[in-house]
Protein backbone atom coordinates (compact mmCIF):
# COMPACT_ATOMS: atom_id res chain seq x y z
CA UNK A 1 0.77 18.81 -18.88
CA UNK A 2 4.66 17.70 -18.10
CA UNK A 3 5.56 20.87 -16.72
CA UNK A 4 1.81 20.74 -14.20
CA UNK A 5 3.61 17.61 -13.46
CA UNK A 6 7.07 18.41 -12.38
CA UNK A 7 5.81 21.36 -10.67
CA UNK A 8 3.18 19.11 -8.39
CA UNK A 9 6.52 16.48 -8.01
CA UNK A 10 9.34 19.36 -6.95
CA UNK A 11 8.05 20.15 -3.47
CA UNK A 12 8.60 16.30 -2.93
CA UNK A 13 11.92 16.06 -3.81
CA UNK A 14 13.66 16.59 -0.36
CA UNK A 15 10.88 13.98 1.75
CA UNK A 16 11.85 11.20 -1.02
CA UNK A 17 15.58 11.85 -0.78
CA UNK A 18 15.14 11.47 3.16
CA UNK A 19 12.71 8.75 2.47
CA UNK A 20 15.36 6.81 -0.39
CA UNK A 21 18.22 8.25 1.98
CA UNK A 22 16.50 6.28 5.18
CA UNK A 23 15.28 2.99 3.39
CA UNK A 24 18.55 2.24 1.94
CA UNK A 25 20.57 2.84 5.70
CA UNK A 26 18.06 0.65 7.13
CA UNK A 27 18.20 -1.98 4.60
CA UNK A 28 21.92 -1.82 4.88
CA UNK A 29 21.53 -2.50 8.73
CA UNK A 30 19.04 -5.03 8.09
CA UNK A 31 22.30 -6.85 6.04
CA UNK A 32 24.29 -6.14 8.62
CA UNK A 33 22.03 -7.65 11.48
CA UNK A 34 20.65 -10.30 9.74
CA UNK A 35 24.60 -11.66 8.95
CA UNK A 36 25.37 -11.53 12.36
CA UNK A 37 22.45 -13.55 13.15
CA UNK A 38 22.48 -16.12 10.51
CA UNK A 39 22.24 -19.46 12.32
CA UNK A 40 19.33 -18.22 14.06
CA UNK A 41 17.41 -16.63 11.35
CA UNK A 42 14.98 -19.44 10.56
CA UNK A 43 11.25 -19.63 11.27
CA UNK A 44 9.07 -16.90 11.96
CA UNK A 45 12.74 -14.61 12.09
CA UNK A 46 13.39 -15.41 8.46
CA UNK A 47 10.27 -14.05 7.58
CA UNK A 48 9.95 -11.48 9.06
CA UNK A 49 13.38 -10.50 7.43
CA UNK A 50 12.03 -10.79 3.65
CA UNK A 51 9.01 -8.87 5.02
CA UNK A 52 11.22 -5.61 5.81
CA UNK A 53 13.92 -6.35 3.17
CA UNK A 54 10.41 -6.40 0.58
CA UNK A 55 8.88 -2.81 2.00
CA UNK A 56 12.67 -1.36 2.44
CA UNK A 57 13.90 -2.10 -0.72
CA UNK A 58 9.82 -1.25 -2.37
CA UNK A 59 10.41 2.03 -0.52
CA UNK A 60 13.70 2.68 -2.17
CA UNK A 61 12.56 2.08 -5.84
CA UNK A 62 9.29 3.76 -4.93
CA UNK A 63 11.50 6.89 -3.73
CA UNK A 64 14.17 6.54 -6.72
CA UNK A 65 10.87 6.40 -9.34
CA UNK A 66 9.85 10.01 -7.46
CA UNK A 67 13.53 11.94 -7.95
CA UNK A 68 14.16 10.77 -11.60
CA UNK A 69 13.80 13.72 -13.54
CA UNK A 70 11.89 14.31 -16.67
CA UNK A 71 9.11 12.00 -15.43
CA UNK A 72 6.02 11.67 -17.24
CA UNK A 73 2.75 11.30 -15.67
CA UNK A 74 2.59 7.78 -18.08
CA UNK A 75 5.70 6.72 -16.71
CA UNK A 76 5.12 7.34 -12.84
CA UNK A 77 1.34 5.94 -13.36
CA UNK A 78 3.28 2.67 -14.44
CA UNK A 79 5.46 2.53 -11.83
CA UNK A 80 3.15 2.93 -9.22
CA UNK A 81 1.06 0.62 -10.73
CA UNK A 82 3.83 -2.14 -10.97
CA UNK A 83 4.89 -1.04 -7.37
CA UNK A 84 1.53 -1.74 -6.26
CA UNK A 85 0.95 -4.82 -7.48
CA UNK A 86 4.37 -6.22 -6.72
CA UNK A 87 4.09 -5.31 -3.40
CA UNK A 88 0.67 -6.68 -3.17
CA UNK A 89 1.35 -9.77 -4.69
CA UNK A 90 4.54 -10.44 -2.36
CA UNK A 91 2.74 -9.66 0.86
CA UNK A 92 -0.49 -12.48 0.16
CA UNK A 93 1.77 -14.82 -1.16
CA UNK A 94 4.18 -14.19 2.44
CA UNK A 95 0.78 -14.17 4.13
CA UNK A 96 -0.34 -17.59 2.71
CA UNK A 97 2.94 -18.99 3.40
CA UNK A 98 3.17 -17.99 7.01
CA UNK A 99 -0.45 -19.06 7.84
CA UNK A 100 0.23 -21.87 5.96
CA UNK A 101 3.17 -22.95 8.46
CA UNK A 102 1.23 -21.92 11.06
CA UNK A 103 3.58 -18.38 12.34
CA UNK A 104 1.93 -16.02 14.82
CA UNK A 105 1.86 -12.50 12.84
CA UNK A 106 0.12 -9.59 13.85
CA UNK A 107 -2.27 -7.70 11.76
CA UNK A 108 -0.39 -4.81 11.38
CA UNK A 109 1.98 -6.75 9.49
CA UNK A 110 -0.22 -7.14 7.05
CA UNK A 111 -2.54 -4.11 6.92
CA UNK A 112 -0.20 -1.57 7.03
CA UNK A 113 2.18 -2.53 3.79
CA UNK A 114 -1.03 -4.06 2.19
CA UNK A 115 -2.68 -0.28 1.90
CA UNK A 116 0.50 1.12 0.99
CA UNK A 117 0.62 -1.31 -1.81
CA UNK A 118 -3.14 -0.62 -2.68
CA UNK A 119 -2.58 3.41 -2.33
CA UNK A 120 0.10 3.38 -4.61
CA UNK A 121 -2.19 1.01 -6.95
CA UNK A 122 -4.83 3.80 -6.63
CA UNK A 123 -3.24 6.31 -7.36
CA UNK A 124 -1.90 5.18 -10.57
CA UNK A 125 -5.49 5.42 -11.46
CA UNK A 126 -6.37 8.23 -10.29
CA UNK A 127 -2.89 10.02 -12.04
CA UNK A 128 -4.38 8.26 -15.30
CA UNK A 129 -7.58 9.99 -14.69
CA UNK A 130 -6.20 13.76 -13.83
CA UNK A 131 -3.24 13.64 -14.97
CA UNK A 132 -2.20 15.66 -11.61
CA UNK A 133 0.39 13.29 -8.99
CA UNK A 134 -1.97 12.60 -5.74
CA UNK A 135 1.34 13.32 -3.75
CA UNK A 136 -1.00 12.73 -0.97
CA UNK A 137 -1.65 9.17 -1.24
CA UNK A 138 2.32 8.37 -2.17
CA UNK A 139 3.08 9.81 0.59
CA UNK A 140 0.78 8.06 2.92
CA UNK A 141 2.23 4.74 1.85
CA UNK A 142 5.42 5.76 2.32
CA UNK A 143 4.77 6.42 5.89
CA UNK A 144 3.07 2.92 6.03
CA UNK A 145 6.10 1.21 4.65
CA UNK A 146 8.83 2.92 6.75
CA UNK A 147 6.79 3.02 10.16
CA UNK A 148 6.27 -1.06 9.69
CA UNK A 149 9.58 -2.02 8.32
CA UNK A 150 11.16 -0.10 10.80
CA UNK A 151 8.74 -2.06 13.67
CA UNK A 152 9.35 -5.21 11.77
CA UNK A 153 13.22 -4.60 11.66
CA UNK A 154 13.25 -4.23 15.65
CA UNK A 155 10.83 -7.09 16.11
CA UNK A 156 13.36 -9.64 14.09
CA UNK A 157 16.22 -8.09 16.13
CA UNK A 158 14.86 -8.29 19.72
CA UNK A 159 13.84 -11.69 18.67
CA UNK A 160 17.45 -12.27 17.36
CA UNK A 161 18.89 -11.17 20.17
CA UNK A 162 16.59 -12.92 22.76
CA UNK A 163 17.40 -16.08 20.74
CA UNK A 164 21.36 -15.61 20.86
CA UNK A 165 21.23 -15.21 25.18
CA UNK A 166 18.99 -18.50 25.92
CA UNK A 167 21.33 -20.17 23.36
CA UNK A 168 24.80 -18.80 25.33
């Protein structure tokens, strides 16, 4: 069953290397950015910068869990699971919060890392169930996460930026 496994996970292992490659360069930007900006990351800006730094760096362990060799279908059903739910969990408790204070957010924001989260969730299940990887659905969410951390990332820095010139 291991070796139905690896052979369903090898013709993944170059998109999550470019997927791990891209997530940690634009996390490492997303340092970079938000140090330049610091005094003016507060508010809505603030969030939005856990928001990417949360799918970016869930992206990164998501595509680190898919290259480590010798997985088991247990062990990659667990992490997905637990990558699922973290993410889950972290975006409605960032959601609360920001309705909470009252921030304007659009629902892409949410959506889009939200069935990510659930896919992965999912297909843990369904991997429990078959025993086959649903490369399918993993790579779905990945798309979600990188397409809307990369839209959040420009949002906080065109914000950023149109906050530093009406300040100078």
């Amino acid at each position: 069953m291991v070796d139905v496994f690896s052979q369903g996970l090898q013709p993944w292992h170059d998109f999550f290397t470019l997927m791990g490659s891209s997530a940690a360069a634009l996390l490492g930007l997303l340092f970079v950015s938000a140090s330049i900006h610091l005094d003016a990351l507060t508010g809505d800006a603030q969030a939005l910068a856990h928001e990417t730094f949360n799918q970016f760096f869930l992206l990164l362990l998501l595509a680190a869990v898919c290259l480590v060799p010798g997985l088991t279908p247990s062990m990659f059903g667990v992490a997905l699971l637990l990558l699922g739910v973290l993410g889950t969990s972290t975006q409605i408790r960032r959601r609360l919060r920001r309705r909470r204070l009252g921030f304007p957010h659009p629902w892409r924001r949410d959506l889009f890392p939200i069935l990510a989260y659930l896919l992965l969730a999912v297909t843990a299940g369904a991997l429990w169930i078959s025993g086959a990887p649903v490369m399918a659905a993993v790579f779905a969410a990945s798309l979600l996460l990188i397409s809307q951390a990369t839209q959040n990332a420009w949002e906080m820095l065109v914000y950023l930026g149109n906050g530093s010139r009406a300040s100078a």
